[in-house]
Structure formats: structure tokens, C-alpha cells
N, C-alpha and C. Protein backbone atom coordinates (compact mmCIF):
# COMPACT_ATOMS: atom_id res chain seq x y z
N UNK A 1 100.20 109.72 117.50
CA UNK A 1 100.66 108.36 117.68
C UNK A 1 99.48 107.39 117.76
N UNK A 2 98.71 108.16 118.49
CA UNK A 2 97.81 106.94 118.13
C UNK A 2 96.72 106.71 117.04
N UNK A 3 96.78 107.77 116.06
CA UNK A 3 96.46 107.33 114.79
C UNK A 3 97.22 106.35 114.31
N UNK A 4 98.70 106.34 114.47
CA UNK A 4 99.63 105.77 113.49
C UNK A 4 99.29 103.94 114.43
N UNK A 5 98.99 103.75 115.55
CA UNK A 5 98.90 102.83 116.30
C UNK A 5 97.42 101.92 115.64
N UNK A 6 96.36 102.96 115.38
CA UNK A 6 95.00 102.34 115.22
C UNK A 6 95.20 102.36 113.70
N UNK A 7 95.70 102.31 112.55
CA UNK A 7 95.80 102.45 111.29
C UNK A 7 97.24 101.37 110.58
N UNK A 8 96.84 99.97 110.18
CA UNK A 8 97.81 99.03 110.33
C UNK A 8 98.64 99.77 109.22
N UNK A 9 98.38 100.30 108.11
CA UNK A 9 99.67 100.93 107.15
C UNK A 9 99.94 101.15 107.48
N UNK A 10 100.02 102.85 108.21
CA UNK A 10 100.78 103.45 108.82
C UNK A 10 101.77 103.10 109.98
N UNK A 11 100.76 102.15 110.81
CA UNK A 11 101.60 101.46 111.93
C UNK A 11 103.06 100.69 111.30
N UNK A 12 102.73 100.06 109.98
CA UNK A 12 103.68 99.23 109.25
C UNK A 12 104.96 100.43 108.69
N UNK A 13 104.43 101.48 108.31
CA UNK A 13 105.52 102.45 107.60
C UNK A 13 106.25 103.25 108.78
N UNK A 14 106.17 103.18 110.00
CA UNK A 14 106.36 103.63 111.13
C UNK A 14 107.45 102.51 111.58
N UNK A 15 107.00 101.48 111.37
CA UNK A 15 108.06 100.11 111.53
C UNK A 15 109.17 100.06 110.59
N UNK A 16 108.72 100.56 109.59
CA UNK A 16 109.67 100.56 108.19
C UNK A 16 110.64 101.34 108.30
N UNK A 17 110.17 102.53 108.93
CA UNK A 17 110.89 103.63 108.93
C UNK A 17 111.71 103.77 110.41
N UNK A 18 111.52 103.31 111.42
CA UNK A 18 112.29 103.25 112.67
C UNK A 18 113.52 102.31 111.81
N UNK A 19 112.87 100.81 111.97
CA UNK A 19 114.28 100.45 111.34
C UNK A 19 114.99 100.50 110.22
N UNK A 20 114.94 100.84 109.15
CA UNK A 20 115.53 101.50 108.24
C UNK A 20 116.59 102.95 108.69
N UNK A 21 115.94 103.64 109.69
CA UNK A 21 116.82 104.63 110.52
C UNK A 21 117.72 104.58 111.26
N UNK A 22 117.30 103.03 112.22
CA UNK A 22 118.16 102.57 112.60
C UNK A 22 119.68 102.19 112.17
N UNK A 23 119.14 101.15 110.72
CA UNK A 23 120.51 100.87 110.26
C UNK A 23 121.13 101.66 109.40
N UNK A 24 120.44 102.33 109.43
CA UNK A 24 121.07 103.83 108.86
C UNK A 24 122.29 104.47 109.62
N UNK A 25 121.37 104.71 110.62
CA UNK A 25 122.85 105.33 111.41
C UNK A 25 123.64 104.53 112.27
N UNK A 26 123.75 103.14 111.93
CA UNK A 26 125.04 101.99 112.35
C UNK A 26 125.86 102.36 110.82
N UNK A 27 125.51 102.39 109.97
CA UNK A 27 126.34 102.58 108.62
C UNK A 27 126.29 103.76 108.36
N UNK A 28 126.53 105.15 108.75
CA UNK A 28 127.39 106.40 108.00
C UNK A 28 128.30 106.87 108.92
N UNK A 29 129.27 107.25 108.71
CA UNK A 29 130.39 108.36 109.41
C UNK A 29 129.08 109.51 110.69
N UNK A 30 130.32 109.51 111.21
CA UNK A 30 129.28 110.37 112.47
C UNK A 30 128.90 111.76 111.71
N UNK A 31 129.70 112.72 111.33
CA UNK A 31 129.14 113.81 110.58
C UNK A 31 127.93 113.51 109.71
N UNK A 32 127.67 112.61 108.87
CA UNK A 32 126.53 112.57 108.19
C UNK A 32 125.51 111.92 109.26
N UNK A 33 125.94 111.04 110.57
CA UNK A 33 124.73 110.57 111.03
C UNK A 33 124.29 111.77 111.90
N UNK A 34 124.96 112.94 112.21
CA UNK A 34 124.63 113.92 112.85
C UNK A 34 123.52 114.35 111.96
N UNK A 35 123.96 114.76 110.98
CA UNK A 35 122.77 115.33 109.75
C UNK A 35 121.51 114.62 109.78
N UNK A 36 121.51 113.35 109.71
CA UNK A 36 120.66 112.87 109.41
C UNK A 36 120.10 112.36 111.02
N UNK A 37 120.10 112.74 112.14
CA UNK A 37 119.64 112.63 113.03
C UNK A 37 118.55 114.19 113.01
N UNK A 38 119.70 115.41 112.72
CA UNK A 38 118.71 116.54 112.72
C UNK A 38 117.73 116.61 111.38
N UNK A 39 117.89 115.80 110.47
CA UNK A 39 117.18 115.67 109.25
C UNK A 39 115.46 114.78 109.89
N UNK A 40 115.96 113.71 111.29
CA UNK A 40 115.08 112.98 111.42
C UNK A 40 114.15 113.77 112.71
N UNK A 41 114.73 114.64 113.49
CA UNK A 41 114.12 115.65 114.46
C UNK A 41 113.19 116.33 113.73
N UNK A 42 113.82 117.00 112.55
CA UNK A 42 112.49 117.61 111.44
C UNK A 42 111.33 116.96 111.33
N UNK A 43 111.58 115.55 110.83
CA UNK A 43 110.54 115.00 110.41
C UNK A 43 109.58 115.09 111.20
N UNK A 44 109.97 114.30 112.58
CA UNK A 44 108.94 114.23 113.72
C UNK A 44 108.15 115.02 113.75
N UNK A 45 108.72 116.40 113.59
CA UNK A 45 108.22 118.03 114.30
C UNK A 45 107.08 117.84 112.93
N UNK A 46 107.33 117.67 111.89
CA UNK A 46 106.78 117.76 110.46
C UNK A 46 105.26 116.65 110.68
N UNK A 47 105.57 115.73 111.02
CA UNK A 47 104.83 114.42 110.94
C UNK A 47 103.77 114.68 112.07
N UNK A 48 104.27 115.61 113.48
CA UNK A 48 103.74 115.89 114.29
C UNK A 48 102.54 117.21 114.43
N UNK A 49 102.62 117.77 113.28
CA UNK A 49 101.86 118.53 113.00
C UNK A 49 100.86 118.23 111.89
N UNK A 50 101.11 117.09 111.38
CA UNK A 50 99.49 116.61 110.65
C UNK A 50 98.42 116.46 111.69
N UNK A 51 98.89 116.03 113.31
CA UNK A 51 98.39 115.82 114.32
C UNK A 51 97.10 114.55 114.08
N UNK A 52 95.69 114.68 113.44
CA UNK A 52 95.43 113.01 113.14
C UNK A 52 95.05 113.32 112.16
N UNK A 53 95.67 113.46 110.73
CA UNK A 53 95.03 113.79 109.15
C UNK A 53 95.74 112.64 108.77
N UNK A 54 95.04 111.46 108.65
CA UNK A 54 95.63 110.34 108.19
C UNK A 54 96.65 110.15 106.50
N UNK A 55 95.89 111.27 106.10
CA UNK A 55 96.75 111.37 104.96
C UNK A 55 98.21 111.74 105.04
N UNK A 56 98.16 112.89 105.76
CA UNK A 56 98.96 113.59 105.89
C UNK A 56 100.42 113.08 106.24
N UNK A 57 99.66 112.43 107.29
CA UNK A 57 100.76 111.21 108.49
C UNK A 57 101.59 110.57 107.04
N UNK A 58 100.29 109.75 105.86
CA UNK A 58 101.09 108.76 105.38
C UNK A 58 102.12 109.49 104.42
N UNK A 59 101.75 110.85 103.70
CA UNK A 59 102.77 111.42 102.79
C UNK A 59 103.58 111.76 103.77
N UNK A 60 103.44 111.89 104.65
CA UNK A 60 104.96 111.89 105.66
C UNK A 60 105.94 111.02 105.94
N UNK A 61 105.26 109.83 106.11
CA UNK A 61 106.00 108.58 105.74
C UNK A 61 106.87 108.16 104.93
N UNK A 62 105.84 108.40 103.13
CA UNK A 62 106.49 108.23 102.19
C UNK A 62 107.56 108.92 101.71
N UNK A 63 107.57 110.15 101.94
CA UNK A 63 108.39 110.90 101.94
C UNK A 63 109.55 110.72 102.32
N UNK A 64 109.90 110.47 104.07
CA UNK A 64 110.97 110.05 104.66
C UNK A 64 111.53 108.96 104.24
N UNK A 65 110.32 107.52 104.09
CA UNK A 65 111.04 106.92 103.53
C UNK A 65 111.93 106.55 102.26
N UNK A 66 111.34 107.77 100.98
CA UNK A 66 112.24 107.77 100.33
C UNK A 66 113.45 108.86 100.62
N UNK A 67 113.45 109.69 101.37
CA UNK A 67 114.39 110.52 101.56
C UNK A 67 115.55 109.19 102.62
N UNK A 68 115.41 108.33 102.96
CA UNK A 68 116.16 107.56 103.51
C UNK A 68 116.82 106.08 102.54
N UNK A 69 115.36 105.93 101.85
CA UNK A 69 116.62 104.85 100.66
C UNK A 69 117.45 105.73 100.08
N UNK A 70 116.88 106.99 99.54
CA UNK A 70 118.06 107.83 98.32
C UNK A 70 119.61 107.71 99.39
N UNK A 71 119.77 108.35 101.19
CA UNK A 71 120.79 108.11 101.59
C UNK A 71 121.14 106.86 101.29
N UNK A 72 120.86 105.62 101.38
CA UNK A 72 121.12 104.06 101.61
C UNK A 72 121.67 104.24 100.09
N UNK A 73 121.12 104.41 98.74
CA UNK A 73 121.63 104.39 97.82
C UNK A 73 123.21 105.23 97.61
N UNK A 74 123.25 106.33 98.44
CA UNK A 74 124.20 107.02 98.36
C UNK A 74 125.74 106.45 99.14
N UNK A 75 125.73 105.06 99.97
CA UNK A 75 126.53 104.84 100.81
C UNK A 75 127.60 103.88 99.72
N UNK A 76 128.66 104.18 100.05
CA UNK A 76 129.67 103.53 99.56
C UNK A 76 130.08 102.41 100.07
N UNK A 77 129.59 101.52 99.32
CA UNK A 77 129.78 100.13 99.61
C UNK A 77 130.92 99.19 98.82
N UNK A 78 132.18 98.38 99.20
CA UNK A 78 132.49 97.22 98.41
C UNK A 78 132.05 96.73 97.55
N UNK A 79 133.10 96.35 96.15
CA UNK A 79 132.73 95.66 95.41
C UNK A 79 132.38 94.16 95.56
């Protein structure tokens, strides 16, 4: 954490990615936000073991965060 604190990208994709998670799970059915709560426990554990490899941290980031638009793309929305 406190790489991700002293490193303004990362600090920013950390921001990106809390809230984007957030409104994530105000918009899916509880069964999928279950999933994607234990989808987001992974990550941590995942993200938490680069421990301070700044790289590492950020392909962790990127990662999640596209593994979280593809859900957002997947939500059934009104025409």
C-alpha cells in the first residue's frame, strides 16, 4: 500500500478501480455480485503478493481493470 500511496499512477488506478467496483456492485443481481466480490478477494491476495514490484502492482491494476469494464460491458441495460 504504500507503494501504491507514494506512486501517483498507481495511486490513480487504485482510485479507478475502488470506484468502478463500487458501482459495480450497486448494479448486478446479488449472485453475480457475490462472484465478483470473491473475484475481487483474489485480486487483493494477487496484487498483494507483488508486495513493492511496481510493475507488477500496475499489471495488476490493468488487468482488473479490464476484467471489470468487460463485466460493465456485459450488464443489461435499457434501450
Amino acid at each position: 500500500e504504500k507503494v501504491i500511496c507514494e506512486n501517483r499512477d498507481l495511486n490513480d488506478a487504485d482510485v479507478k478501480m475502488v470506484t468502478t467496483f463500487e458501482i459495480l456492485t450497486g448494479l448486478l443481481a446479488m449472485g453475480t455480485r457475490g462472484e465478483m466480490q470473491e473475484d475481487q478477494a483474489t485480486w487483493l491476495k494477487r496484487r498483494q503478493a507483488c508486495s513493492g514490484d511496481v510493475e507488477c502492482i500496475r499489471t495488476a491494476y490493468v488487468e482488473r481493470l479490464k476484467q471489470l469494464s468487460e463485466t460493465f460491458e456485459k450488464i443489461d441495460r435499457p434501450l
